[in-house]
Protein backbone atom coordinates (compact mmCIF):
# COMPACT_ATOMS: atom_id res chain seq x y z
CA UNK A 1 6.85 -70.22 13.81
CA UNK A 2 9.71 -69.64 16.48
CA UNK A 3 8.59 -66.53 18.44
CA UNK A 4 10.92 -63.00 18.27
CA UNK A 5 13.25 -63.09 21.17
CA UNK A 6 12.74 -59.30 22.99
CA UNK A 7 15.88 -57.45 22.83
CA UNK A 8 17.35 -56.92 26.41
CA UNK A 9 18.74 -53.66 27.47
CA UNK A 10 21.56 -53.49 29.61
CA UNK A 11 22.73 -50.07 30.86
CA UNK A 12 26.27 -49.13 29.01
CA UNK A 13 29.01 -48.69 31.48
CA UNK A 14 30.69 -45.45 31.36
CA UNK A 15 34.40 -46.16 30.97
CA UNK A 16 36.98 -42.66 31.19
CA UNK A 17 40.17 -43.14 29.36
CA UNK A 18 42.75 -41.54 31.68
CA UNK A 19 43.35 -38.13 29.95
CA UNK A 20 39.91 -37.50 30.24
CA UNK A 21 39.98 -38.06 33.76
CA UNK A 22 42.69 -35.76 33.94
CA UNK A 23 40.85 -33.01 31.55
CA UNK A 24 38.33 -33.35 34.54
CA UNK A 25 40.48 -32.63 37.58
CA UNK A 26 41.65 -29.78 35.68
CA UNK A 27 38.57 -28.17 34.72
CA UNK A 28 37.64 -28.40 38.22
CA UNK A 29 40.41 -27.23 39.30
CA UNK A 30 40.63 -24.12 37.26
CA UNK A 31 36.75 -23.24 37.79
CA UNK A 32 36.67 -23.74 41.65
CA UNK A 33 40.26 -24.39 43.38
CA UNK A 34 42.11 -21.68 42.29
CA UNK A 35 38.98 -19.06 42.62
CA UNK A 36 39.04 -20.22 46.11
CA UNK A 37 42.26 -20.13 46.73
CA UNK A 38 42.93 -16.95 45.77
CA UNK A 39 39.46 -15.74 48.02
CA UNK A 40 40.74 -17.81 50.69
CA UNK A 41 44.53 -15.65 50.81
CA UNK A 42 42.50 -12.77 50.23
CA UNK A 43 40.47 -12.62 53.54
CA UNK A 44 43.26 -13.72 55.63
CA UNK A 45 45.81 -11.22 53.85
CA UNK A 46 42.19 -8.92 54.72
CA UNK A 47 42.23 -10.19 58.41
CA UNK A 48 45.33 -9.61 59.09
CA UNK A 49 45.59 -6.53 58.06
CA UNK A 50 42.38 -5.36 59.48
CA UNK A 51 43.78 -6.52 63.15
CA UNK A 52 46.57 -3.81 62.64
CA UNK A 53 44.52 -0.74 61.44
CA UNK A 54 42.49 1.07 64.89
CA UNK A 55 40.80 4.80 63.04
CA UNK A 56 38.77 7.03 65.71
CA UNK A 57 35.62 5.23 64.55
CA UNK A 58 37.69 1.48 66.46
CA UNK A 59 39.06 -1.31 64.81
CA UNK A 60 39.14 -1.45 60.68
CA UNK A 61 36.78 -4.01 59.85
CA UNK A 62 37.40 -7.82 59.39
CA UNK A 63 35.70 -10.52 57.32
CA UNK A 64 34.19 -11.47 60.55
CA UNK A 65 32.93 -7.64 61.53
CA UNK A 66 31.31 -7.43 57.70
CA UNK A 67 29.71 -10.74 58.12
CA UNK A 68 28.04 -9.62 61.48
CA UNK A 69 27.24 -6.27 59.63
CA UNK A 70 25.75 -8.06 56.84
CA UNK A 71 23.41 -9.91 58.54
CA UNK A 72 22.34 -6.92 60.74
CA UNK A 73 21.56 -4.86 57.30
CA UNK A 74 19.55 -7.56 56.15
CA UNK A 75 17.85 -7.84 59.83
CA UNK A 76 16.72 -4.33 59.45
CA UNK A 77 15.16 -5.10 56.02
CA UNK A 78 12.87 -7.19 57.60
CA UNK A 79 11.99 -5.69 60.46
CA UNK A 80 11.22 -2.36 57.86
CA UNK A 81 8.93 -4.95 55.31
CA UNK A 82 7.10 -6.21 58.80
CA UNK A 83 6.36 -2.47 59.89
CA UNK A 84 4.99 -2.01 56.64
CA UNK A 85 3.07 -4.79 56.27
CA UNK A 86 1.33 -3.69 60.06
CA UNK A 87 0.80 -0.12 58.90
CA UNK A 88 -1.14 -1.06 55.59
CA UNK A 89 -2.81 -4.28 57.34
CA UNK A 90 -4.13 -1.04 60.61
CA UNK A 91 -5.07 0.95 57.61
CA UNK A 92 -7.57 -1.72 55.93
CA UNK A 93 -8.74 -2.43 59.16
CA UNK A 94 -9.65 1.48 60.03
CA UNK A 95 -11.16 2.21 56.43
CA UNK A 96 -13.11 -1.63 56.95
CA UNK A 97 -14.22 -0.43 59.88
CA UNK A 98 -15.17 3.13 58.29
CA UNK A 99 -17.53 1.43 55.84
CA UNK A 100 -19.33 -0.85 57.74
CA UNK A 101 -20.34 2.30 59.68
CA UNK A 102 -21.16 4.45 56.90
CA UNK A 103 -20.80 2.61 53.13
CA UNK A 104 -20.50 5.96 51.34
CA UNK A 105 -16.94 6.51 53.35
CA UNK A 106 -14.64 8.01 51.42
CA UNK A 107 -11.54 6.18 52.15
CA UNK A 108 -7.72 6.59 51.96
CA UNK A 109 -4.84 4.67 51.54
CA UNK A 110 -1.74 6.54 52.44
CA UNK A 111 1.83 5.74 51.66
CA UNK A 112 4.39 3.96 53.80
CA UNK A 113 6.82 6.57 54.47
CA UNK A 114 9.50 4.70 56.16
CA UNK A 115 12.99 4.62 55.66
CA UNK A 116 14.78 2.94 52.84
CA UNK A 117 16.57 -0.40 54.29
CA UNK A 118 20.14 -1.35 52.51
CA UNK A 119 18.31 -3.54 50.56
CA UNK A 120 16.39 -0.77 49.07
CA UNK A 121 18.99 1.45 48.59
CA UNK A 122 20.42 -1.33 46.00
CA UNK A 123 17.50 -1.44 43.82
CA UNK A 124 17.19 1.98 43.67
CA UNK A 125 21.32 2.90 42.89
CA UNK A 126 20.38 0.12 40.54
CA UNK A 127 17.12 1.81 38.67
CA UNK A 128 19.32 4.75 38.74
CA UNK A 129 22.28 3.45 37.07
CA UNK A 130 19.84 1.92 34.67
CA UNK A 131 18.57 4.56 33.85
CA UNK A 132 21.59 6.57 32.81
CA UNK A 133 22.96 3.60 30.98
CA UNK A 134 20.04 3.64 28.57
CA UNK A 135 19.99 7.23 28.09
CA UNK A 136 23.69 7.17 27.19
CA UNK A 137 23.36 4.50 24.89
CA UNK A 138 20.34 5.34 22.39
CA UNK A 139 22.43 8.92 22.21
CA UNK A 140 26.09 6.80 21.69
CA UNK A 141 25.51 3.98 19.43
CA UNK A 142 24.05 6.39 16.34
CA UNK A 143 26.23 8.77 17.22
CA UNK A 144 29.08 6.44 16.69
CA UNK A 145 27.65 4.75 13.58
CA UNK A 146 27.21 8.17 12.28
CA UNK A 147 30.61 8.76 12.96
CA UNK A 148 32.04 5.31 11.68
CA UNK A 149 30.17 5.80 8.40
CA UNK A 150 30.98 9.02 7.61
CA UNK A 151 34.78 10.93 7.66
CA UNK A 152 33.12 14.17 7.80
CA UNK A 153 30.58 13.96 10.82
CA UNK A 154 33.99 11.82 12.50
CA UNK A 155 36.08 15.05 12.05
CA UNK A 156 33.28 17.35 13.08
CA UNK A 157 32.18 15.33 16.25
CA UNK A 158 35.75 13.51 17.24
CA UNK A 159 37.06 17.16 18.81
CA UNK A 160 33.87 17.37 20.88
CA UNK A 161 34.61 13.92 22.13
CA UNK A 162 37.75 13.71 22.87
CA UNK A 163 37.46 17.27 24.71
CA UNK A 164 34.55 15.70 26.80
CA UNK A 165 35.70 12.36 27.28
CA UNK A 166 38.67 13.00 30.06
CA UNK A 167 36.02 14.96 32.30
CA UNK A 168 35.73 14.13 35.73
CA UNK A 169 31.75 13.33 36.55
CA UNK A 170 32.41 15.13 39.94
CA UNK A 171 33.06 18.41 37.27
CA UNK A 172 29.65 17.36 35.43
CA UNK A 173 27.78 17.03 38.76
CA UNK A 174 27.20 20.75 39.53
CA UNK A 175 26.74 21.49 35.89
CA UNK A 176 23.81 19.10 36.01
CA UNK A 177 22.29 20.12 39.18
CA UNK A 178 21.52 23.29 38.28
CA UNK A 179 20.27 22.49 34.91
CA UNK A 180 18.04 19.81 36.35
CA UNK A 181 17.17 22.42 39.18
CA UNK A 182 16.04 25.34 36.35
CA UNK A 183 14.44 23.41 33.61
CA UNK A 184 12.55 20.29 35.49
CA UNK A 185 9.85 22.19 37.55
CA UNK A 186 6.62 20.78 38.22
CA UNK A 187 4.46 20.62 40.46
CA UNK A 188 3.94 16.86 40.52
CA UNK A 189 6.86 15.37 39.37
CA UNK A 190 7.71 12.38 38.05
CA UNK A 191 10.88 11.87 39.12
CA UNK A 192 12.58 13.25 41.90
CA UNK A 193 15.56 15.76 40.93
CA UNK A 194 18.10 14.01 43.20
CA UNK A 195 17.20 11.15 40.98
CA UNK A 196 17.53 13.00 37.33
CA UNK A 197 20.94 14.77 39.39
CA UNK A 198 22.43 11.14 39.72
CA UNK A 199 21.23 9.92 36.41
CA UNK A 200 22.04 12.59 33.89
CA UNK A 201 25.05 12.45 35.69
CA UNK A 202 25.86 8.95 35.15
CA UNK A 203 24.60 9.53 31.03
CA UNK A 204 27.06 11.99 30.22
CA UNK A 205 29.88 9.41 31.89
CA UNK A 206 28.52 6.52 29.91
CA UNK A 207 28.31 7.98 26.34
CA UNK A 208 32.19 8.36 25.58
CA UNK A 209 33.38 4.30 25.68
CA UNK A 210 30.25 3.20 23.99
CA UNK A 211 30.88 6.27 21.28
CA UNK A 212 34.97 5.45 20.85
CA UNK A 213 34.20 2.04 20.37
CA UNK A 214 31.26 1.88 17.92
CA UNK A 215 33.58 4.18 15.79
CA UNK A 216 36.33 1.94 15.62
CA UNK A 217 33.66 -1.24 14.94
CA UNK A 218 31.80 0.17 11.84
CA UNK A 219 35.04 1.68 10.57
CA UNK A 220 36.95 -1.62 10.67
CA UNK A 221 33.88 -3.31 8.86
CA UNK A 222 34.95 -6.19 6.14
CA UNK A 223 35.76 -4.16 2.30
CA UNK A 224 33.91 -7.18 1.04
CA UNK A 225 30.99 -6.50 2.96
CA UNK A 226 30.55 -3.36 2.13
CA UNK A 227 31.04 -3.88 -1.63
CA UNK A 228 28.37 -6.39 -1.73
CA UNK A 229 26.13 -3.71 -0.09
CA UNK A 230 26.84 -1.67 -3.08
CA UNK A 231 26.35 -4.59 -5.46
CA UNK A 232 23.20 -5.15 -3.71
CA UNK A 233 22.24 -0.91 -3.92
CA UNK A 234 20.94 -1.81 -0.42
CA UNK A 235 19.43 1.71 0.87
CA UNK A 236 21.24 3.28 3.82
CA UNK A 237 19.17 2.06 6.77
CA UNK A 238 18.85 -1.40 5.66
CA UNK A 239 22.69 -1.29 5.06
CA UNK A 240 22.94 -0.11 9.17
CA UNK A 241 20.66 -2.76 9.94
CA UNK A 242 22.49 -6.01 7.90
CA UNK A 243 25.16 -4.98 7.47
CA UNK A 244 26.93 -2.36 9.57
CA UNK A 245 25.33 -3.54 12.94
CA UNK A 246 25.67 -7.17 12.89
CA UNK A 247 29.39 -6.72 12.11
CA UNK A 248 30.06 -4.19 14.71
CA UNK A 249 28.49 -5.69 17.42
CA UNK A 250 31.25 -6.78 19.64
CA UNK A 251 32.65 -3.22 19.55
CA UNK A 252 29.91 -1.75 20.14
CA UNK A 253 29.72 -4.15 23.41
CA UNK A 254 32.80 -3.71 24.48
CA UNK A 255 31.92 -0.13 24.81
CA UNK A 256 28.59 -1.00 26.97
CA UNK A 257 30.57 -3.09 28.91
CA UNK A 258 32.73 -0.19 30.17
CA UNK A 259 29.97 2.40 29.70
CA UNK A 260 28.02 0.52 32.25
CA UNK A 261 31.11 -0.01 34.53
CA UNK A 262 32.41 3.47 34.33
CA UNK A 263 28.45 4.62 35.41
CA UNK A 264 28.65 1.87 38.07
CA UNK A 265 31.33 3.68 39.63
CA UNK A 266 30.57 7.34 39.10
CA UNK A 267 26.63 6.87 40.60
CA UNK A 268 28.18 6.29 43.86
CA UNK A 269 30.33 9.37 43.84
CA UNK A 270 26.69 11.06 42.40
CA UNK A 271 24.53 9.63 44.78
CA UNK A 272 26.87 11.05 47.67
CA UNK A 273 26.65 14.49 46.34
CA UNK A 274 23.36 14.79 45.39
CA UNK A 275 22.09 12.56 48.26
CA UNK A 276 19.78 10.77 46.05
CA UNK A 277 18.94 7.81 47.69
CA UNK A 278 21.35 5.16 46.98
CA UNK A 279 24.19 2.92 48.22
CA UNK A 280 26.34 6.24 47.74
CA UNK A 281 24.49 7.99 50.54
CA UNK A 282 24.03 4.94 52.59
CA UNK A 283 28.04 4.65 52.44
CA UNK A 284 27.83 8.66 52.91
CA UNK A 285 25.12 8.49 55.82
CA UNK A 286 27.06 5.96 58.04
CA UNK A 287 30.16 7.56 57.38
CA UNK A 288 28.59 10.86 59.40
CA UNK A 289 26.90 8.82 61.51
CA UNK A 290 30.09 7.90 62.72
CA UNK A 291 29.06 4.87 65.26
CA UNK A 292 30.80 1.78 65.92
CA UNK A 293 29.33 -0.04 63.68
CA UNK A 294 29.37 2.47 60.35
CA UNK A 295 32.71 1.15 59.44
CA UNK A 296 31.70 -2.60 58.97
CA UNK A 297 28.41 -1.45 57.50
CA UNK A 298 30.31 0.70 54.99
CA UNK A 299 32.65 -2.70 54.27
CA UNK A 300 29.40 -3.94 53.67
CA UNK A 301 28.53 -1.74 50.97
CA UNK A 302 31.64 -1.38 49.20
CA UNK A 303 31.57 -5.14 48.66
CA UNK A 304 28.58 -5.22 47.54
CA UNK A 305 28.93 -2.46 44.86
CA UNK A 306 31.98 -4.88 43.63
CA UNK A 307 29.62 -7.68 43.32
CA UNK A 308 26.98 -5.43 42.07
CA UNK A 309 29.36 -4.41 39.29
CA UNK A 310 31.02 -8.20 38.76
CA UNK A 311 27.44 -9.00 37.88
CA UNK A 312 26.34 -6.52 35.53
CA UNK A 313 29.82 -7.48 33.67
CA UNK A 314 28.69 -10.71 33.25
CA UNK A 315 25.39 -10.00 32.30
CA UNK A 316 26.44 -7.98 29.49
CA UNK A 317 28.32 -11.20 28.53
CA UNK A 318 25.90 -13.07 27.98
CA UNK A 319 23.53 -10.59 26.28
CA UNK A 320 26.49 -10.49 23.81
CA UNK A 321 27.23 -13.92 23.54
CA UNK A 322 23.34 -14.45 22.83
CA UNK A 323 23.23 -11.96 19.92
CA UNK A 324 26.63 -11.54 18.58
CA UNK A 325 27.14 -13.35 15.12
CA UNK A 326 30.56 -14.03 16.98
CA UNK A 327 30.24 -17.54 18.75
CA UNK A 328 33.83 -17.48 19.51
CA UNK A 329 33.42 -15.25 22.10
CA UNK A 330 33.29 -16.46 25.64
CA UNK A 331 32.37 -15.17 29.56
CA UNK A 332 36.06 -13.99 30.91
């Protein structure tokens, strides 16, 4: 019997028609050429222009000034972690020390009260902002299904909002201060007031976008959908949750897109005035510190904040992308 012959594998070659070669080159071009092209014009349009500017602090800062800056912020951020490191690495060796002497010891770790590096000063602007954002939205998206469900609580609520909405937070900011100031008193409080100042502050920013545009979602909800609900006699909160939610969903993130961009942007006008620690007062402290370097370090901040804010954009993207019923919908 005449043995099997074993089959023989040979790798496929990989042949590209022309037009997809050209698809290629185009694609790359659009997702890396252009974006650094237009970068590229940028910082010399930036340099430029920076070489003509001197203000009574010196020269406007450059791309190269920032860069230097940048890297002197993030020095400082390590030398802060290494002195903190040392001060809790004395303090184990004092209370080690304390117990071999006397093993009843009662002993003490204290805080690192150092200051708060640039690096820092992010996370916390960004706990902050967090904050705010959530606070806004659990208060915005009911409110504005409430509203998109029902004509009567829309004409009731819609003059409150659209008196409210056009506020400046800068008008809020006081306001909230000395609420903040007469109700939260404590004697060991969880949060510091410069904290609920900034965040409250940031809330009552977020709420109107995310408000507006759940409205127009659940009120521009499919007919059909809603007369199979009725068909169905699905009760009111199961109607919310299959039916009025899942169809409003891109609305409704629209509106936390700009809700979180429009608190992006008023916490650092907060954080200034209610010196709550932050990348507003580090742009605030260097400003009065008014040394040589405070300008590029202040560049330094304000692009970060943009990058900060490019970021949480995108983020929201693709939290939307992932639960949206919408697959159409794509990161621009």
């Amino acid at each position: 019997m005449q043995s099997t012959a074993t089959a023989e594998f040979e790798p496929r070659s990989i042949v590209l028609t022309k037009n997809q070669i050209k698809q290629f080159i185009q694609k790359l071009v659009n997702a890396a050429l252009f974006p650094a092209l237009g970068i590229g014009l940028f910082l010399l349009l930036w340099q430029f222009t920076a070489t003509n500017i001197v203000t009574s602090l010196g020269q406007f800062p450059g791309p190269s000034e920032v860069w230097t800056q940048s890297k002197g912020v993030m020095a400082e951020h390590y030398t802060e972690r290494e002195k903190e490191q040392a001060f809790y690495h004395r303090q184990e060796k004092r209370n080690a020390k304390k117990l071999a002497t006397n093993p009843d010891a009662v002993v003490k770790i204290r805080n690192y009260t150092g200051k708060e590096t640039f690096i820092d000063q992010i996370f916390t602007s960004l706990y902050t902002v967090g904050f705010g954002f959530f606070v806004a939205s659990v208060i915005a998206i009911p409110l504005g299904i409430l509203c998109g469900l029902s004509d009567a609580a829309y004409r009731s609520i819609n003059p409150i909002i659209q008196t409210f909405k056009p506020i400046s937070p800068l008008a809020w900011l006081p306001l909230v201060t000395m609420v903040v100031s007469a109700l939260y008193v404590s004697d060991d409080p969880m949060f510091e007031k410069a904290f609920l100042t900034s965040a409250f502050t940031v809330a009552l920013c977020c709420l109107w976008p995310t408000v507006v545009n759940t409205i127009v979602g659940v009120s521009s909800i499919d007919r059909d959908l809603i007369n199979v609900s009725r068909v169905l006699r699905l009760s009111p909160l199961v109607h919310v949750k299959t039916i009025v939610i899942p169809s409003s969903i891109p609305h409704i993130f629209t509106g936390l897109r700009l809700s979180l961009a429009t608190g992006w942007m008023v916490l650092i006008a907060a954080e200034m005035l209610a010196q709550n620690p932050g990348l507003g007062k580090f742009i605030w402290d260097e400003f009065q510190n008014g040394s040589s370097n405070s300008l590029g370090r202040i560049m330094v901040a304000v692009l970060v904040i943009g990058i900060i804010g490019f970021i949480l954009d995108h983020l929201m993207l693709l939290v939307q992308k992932r639960i949206s019923w919408d697959k159409q919908a794509t990161l621009r």
